[in-house]
C-alpha atoms as a PDB file:
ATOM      1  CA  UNK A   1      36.046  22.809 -17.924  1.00  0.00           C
ATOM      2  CA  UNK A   2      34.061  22.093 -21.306  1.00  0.00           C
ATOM      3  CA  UNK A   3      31.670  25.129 -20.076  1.00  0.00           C
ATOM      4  CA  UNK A   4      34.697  27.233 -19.496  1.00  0.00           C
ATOM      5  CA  UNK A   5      36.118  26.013 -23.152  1.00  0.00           C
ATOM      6  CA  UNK A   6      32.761  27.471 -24.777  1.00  0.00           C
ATOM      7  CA  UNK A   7      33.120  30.714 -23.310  1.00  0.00           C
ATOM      8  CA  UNK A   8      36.335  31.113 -25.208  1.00  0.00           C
ATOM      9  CA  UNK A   9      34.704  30.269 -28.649  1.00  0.00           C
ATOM     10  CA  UNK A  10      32.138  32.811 -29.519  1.00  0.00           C
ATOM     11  CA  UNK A  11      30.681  31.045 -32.138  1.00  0.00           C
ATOM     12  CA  UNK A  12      29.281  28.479 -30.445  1.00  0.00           C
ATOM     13  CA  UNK A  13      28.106  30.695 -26.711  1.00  0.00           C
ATOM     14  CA  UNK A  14      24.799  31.770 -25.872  1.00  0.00           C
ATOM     15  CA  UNK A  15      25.374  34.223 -23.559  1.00  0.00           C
ATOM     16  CA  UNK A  16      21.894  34.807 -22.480  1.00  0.00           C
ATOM     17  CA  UNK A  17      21.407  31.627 -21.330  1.00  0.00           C
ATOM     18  CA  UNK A  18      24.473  31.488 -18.851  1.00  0.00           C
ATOM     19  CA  UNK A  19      23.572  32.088 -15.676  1.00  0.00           C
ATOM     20  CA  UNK A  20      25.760  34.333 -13.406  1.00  0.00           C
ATOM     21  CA  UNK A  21      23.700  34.582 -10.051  1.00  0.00           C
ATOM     22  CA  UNK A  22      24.328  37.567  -8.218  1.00  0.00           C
ATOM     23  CA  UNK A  23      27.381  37.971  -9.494  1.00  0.00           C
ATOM     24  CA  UNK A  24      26.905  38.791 -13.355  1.00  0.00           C
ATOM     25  CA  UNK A  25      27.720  36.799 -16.120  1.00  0.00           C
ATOM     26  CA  UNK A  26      30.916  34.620 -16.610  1.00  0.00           C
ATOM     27  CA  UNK A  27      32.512  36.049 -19.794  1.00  0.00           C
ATOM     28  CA  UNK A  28      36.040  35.073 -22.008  1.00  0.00           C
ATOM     29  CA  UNK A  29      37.699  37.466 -20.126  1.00  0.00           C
ATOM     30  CA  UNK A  30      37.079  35.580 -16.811  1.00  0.00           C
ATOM     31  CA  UNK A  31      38.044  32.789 -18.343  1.00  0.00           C
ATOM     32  CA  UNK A  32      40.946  34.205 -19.719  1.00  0.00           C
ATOM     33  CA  UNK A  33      42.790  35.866 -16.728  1.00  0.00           C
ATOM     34  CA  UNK A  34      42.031  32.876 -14.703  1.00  0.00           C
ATOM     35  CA  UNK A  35      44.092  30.485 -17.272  1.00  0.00           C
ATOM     36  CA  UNK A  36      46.495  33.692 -16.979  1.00  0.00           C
ATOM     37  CA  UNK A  37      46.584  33.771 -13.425  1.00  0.00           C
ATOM     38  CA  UNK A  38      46.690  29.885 -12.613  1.00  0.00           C
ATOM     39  CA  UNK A  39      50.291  29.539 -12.827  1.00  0.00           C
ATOM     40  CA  UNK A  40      50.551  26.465 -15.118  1.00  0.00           C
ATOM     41  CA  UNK A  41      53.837  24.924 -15.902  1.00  0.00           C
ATOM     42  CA  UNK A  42      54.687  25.189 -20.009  1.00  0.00           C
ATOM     43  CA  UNK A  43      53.823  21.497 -20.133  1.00  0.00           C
ATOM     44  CA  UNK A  44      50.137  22.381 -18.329  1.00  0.00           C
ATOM     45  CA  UNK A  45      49.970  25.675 -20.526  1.00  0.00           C
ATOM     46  CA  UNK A  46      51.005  23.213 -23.843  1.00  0.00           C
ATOM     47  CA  UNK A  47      48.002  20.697 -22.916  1.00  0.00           C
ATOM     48  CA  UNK A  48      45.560  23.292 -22.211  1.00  0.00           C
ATOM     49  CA  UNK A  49      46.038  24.680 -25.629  1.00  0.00           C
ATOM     50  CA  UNK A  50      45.887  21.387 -27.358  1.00  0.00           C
ATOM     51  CA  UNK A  51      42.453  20.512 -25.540  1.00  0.00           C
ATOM     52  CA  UNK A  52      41.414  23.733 -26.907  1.00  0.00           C
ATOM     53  CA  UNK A  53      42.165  23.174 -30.217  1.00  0.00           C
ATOM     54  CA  UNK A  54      44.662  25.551 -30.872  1.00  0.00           C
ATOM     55  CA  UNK A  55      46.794  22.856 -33.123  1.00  0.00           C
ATOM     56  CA  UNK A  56      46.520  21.049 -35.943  1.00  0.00           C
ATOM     57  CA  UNK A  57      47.904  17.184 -36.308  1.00  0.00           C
ATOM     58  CA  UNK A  58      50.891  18.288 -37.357  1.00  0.00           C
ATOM     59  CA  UNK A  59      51.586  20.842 -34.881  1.00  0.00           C
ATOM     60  CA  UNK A  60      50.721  17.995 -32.165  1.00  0.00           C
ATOM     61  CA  UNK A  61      53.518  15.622 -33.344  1.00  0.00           C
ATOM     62  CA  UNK A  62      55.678  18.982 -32.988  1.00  0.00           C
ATOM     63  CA  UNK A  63      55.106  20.038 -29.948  1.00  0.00           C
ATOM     64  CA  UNK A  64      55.324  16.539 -28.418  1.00  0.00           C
ATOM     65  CA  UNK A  65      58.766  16.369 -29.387  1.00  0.00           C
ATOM     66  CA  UNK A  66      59.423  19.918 -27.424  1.00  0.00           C
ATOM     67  CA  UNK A  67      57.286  18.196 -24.498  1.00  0.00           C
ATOM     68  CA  UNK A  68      59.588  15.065 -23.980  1.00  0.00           C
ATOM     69  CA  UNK A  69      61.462  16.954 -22.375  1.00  0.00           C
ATOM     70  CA  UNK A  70      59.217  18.213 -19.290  1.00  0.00           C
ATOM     71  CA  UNK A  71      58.114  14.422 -18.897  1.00  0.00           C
ATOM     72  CA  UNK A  72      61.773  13.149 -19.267  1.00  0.00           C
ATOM     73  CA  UNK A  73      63.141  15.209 -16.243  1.00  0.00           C
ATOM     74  CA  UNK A  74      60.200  14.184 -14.100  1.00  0.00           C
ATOM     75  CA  UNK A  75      60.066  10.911 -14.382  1.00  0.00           C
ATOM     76  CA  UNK A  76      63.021   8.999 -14.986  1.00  0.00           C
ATOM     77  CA  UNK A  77      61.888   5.564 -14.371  1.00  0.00           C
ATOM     78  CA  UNK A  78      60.091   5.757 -17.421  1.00  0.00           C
ATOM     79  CA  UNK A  79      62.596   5.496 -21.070  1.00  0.00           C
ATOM     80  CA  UNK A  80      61.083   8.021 -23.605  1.00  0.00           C
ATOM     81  CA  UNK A  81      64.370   9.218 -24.770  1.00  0.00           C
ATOM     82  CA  UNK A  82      64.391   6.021 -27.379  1.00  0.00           C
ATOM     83  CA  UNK A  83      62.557   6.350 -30.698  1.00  0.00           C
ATOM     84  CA  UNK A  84      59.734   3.642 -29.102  1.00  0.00           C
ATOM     85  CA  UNK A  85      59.135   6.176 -26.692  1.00  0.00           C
ATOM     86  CA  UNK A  86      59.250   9.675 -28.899  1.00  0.00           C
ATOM     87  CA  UNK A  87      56.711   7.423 -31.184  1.00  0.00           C
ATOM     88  CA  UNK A  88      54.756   6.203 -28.008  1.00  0.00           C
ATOM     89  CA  UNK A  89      54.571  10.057 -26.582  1.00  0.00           C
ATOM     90  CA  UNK A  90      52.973  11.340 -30.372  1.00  0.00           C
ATOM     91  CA  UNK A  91      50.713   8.602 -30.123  1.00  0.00           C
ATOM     92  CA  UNK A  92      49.222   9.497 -26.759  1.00  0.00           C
ATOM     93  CA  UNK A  93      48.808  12.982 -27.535  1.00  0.00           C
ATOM     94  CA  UNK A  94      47.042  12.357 -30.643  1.00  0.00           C
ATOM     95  CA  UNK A  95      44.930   9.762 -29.339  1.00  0.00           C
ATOM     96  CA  UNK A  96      44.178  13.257 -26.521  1.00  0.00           C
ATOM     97  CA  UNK A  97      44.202  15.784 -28.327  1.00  0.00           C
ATOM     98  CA  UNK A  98      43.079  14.965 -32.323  1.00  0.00           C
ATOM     99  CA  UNK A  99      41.219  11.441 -32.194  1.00  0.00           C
ATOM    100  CA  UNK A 100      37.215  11.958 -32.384  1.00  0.00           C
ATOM    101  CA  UNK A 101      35.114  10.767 -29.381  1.00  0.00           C
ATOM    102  CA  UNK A 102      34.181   7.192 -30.810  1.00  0.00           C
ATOM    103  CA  UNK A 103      38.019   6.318 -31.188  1.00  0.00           C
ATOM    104  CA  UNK A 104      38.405   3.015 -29.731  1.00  0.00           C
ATOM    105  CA  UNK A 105      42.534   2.610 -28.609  1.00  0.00           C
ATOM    106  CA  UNK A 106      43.046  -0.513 -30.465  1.00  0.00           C
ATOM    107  CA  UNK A 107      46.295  -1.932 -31.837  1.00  0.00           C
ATOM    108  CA  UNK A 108      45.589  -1.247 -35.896  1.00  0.00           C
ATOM    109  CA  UNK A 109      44.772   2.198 -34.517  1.00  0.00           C
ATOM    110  CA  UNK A 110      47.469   3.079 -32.688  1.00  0.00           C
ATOM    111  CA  UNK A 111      49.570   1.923 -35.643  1.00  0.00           C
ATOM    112  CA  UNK A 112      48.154   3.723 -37.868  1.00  0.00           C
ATOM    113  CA  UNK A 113      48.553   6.688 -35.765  1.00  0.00           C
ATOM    114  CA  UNK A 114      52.538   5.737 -35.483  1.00  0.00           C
ATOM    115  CA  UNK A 115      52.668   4.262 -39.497  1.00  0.00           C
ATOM    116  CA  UNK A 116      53.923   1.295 -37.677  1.00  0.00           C
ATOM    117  CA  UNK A 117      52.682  -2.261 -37.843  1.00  0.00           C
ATOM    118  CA  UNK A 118      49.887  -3.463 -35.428  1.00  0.00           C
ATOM    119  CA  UNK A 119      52.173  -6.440 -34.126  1.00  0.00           C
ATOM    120  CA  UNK A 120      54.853  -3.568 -33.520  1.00  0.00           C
ATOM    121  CA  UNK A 121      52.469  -1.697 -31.189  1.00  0.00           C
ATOM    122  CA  UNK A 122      51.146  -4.550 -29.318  1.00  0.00           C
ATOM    123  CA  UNK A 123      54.650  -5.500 -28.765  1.00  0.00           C
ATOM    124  CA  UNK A 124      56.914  -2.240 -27.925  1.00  0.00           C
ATOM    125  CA  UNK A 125      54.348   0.649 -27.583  1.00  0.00           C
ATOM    126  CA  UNK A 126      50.831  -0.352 -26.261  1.00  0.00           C
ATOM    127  CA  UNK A 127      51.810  -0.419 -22.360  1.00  0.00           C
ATOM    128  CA  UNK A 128      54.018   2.829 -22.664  1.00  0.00           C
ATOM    129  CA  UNK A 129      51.571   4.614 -24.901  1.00  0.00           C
ATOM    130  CA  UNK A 130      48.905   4.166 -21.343  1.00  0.00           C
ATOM    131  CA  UNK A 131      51.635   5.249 -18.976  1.00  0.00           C
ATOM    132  CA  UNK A 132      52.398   8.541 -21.243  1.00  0.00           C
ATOM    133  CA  UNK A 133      48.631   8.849 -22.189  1.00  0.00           C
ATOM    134  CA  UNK A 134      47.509   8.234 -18.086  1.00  0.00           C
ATOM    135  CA  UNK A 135      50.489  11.026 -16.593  1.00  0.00           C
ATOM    136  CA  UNK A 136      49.271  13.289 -19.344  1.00  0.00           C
ATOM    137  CA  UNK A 137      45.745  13.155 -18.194  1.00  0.00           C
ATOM    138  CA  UNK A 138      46.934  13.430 -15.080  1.00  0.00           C
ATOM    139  CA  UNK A 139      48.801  16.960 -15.658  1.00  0.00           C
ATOM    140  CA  UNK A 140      45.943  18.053 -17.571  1.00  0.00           C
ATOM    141  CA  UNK A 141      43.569  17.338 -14.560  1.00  0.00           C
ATOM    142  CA  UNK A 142      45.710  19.442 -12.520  1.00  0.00           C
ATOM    143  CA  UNK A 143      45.877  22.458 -15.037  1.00  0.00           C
ATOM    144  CA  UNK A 144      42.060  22.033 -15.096  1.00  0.00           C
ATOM    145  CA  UNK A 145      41.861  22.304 -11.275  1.00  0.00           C
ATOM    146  CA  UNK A 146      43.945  25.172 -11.022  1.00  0.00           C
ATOM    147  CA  UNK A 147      41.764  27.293 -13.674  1.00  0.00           C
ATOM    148  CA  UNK A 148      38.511  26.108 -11.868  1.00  0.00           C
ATOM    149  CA  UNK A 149      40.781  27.554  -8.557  1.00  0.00           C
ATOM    150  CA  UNK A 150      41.236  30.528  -9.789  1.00  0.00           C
ATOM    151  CA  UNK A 151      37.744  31.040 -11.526  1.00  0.00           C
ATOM    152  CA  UNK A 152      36.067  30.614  -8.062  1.00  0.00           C
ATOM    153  CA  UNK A 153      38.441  32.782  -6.498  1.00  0.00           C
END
C-alpha cells in the first residue's frame, strides 16, 4: 500500500524507476480509480484518508467523533458511547494516524494524547484504547485489500 501511497504524492515519485512490465507504468490515476472503484464503507474511505495524510491533529479528533458512530452500530459489546470511550477512540486514531514511527504506546503517552493523567489511562482507557486501535487496523487492512483488489484487476 505504501508504494501505492507514493504514487499519489508527486513530490516524492520517481516515475522512471517504477517498473510496469508489459503493462506500462502504474500512475495516480490507477491508483486513484481503484480507491474509487473499491467500494469502501465511509468508515474505510475516512481511514484511508487519514493514513494518507489528508488531516491535521485537529481534524483527527473531529472526525473520530463522526466515526463513533460506524463502530458503535457494529459492535455493541463494546461501550464507546461514554466519554472513556469517545476519549479512548481519539486516542487510537491519533496514536494511527498522527504519532511518528518511534512512538512507544505507553501510559504518560497516551495521557498526554487524552490531557488525562497516566494513572487515569492505565486504569479506564489502556485495554479499550487496543480493542478500538486493533478493529481499526483491522478495517483499514480490509480497505487496503480491496484497493490492492481492484489495482490487480
Amino acid at each position: 500500500m505504501e508504494k501505492y501511497l507514493r504514487l499519489l504524492n508527486p513530490k516524492t515519485t520517481n516515475f522512471d524507476a517504477i517498473g510496469g512490465g508489459n503493462f506500462g507504468a502504474l500512475t495516480r490515476e490507477d491508483v486513484l480509480l481503484a480507491i474509487s472503484y473499491a467500494r469502501l464503507s465511509t468508515a474505510q474511505d475516512t481511514l484511508i484518508k487519514c493514513l494518507m495524510g489528508h488531516f491535521t491533529i485537529e481534524e483527527i479528533e473531529r472526525v473520530s467523533c463522526t466515526l463513533i458512530s460506524a463502530y458503535t452500530l457494529r459492535d455493541p459489546e463494546i461501550s464507546i458511547n461514554d466519554h472513556n470511550g469517545i476519549l479512548a477512540f481519539k486516542v487510537a486514531m491519533l496514536e494511527l494516524f498522527a504519532c511518528s514511527s518511534n512512538y512507544k504506546p505507553t501510559y504518560r503517552n497516551r495521557a498526554a494524547l487524552a490531557g488525562k493523567s497516566h494513572m487515569y489511562v492505565k486504569r479506564s482507557l489502556d485495554h479499550l484504547i487496543d480493542d478500538l486501535k486493533s478493529q481499526l487496523k483491522k478495517d483499514l487492512e480490509q480497505a487496503v485489500k480491496r484497493i490492492s483488489n481492484q489495482i490487480r484487476s
